[in-house]
C-alpha atoms as a PDB file:
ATOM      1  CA  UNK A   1       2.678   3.533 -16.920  1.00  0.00           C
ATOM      2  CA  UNK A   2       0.566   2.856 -13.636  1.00  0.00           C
ATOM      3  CA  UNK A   3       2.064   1.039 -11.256  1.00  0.00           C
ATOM      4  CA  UNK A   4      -0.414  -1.883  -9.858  1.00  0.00           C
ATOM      5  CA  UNK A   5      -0.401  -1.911  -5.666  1.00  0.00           C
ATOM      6  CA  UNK A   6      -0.174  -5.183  -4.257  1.00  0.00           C
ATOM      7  CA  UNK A   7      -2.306  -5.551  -1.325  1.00  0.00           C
ATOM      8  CA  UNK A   8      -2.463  -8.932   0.723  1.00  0.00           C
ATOM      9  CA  UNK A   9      -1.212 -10.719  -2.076  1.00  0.00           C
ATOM     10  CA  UNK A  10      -3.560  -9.437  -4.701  1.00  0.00           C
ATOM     11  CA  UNK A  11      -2.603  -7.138  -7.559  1.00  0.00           C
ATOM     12  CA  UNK A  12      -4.944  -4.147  -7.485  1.00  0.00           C
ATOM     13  CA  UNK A  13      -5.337  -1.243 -10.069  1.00  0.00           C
ATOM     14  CA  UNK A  14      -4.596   2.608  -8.471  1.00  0.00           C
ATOM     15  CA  UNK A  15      -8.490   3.615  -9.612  1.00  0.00           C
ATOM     16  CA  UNK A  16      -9.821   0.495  -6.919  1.00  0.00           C
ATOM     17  CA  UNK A  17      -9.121   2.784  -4.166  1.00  0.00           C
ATOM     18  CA  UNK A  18     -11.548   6.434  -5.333  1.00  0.00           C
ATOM     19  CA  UNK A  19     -13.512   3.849  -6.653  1.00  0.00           C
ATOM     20  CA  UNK A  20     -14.230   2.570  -3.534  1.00  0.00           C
ATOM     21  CA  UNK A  21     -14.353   5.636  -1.768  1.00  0.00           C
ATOM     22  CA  UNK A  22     -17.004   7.361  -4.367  1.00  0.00           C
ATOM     23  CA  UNK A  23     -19.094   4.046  -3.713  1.00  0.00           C
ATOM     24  CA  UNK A  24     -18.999   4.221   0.113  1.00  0.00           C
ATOM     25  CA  UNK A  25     -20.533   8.096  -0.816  1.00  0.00           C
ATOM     26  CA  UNK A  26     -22.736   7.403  -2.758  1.00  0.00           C
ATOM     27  CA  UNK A  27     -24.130   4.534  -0.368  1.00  0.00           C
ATOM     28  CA  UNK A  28     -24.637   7.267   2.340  1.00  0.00           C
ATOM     29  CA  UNK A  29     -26.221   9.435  -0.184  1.00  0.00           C
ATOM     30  CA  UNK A  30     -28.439   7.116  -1.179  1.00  0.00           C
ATOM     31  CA  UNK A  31     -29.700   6.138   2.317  1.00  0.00           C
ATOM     32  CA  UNK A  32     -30.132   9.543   2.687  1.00  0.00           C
ATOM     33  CA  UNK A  33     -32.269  10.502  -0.420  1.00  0.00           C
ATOM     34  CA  UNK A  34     -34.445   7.352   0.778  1.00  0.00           C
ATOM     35  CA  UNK A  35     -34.851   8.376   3.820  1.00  0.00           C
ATOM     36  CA  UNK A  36     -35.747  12.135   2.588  1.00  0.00           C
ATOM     37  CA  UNK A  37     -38.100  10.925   0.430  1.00  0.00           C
ATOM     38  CA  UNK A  38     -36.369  12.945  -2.826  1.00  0.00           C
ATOM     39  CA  UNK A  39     -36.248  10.203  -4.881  1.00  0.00           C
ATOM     40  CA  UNK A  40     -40.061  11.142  -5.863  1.00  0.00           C
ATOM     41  CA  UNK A  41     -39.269  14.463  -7.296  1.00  0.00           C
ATOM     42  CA  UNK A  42     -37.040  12.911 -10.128  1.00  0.00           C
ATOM     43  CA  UNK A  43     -38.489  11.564 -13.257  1.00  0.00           C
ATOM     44  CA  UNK A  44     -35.701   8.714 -13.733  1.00  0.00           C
ATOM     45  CA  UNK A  45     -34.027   7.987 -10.243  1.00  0.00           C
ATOM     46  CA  UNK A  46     -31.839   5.563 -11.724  1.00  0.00           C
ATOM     47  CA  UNK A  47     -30.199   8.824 -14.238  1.00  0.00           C
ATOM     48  CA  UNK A  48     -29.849  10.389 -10.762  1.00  0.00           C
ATOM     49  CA  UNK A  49     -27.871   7.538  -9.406  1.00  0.00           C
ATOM     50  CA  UNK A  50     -25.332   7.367 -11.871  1.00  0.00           C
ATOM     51  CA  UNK A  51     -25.217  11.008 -11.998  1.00  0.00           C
ATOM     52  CA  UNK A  52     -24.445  11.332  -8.229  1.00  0.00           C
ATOM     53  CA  UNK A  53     -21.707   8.409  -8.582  1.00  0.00           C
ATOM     54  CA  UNK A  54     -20.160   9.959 -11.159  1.00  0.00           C
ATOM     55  CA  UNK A  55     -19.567  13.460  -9.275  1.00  0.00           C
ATOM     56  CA  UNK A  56     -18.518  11.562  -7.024  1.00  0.00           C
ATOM     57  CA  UNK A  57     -16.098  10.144  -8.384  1.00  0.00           C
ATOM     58  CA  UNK A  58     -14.508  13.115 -10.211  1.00  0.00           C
ATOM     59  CA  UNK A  59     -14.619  14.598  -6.826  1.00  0.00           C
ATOM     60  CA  UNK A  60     -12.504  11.850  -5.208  1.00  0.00           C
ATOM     61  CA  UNK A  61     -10.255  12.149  -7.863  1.00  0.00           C
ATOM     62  CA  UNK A  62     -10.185  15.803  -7.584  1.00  0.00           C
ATOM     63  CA  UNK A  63      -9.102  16.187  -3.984  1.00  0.00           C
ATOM     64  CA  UNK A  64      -6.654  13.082  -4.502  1.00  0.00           C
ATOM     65  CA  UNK A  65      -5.255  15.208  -7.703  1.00  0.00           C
ATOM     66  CA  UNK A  66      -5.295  12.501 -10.349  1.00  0.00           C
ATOM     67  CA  UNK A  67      -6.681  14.657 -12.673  1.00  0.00           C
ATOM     68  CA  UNK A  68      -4.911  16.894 -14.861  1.00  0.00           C
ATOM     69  CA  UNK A  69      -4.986  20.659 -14.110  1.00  0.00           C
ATOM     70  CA  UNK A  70      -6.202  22.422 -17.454  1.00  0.00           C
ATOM     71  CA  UNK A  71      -4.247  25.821 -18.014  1.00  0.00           C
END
């Protein structure tokens, strides 16, 4: 079972933190598509957004080694 972390009195879940790191990524990624201009070259930018958060994610989790190791 998960242990919840308590953090200035609230109870918070151990996902909240890559959460919030894979959000603060994909923010700068984001700004930096806009900025670039790529955003035009993809059919459904929106597909591309959730796309991005979700590597994103599995990368957080990744490096922080929450996920299993198949083998």
């Amino acid at each position: 079972m998960l242990a919840e972390w308590s953090f200035l009195g609230f109870l918070m879940p151990p996902l909240a933190v890559p959460v919030l790191l894979a959000l603060a990524g994909y923010l700068l990624l984001r700004r930096l598509f806009v900025r670039l201009k790529l955003y035009h070259w993809f059919w459904q930018p929106v597909l591309l957004d959730i796309a991005l958060y979700a590597l994103l994610l599995w990368g957080v989790l990744e490096v922080g080694g929450a996920l299993p190791v198949a083998g």
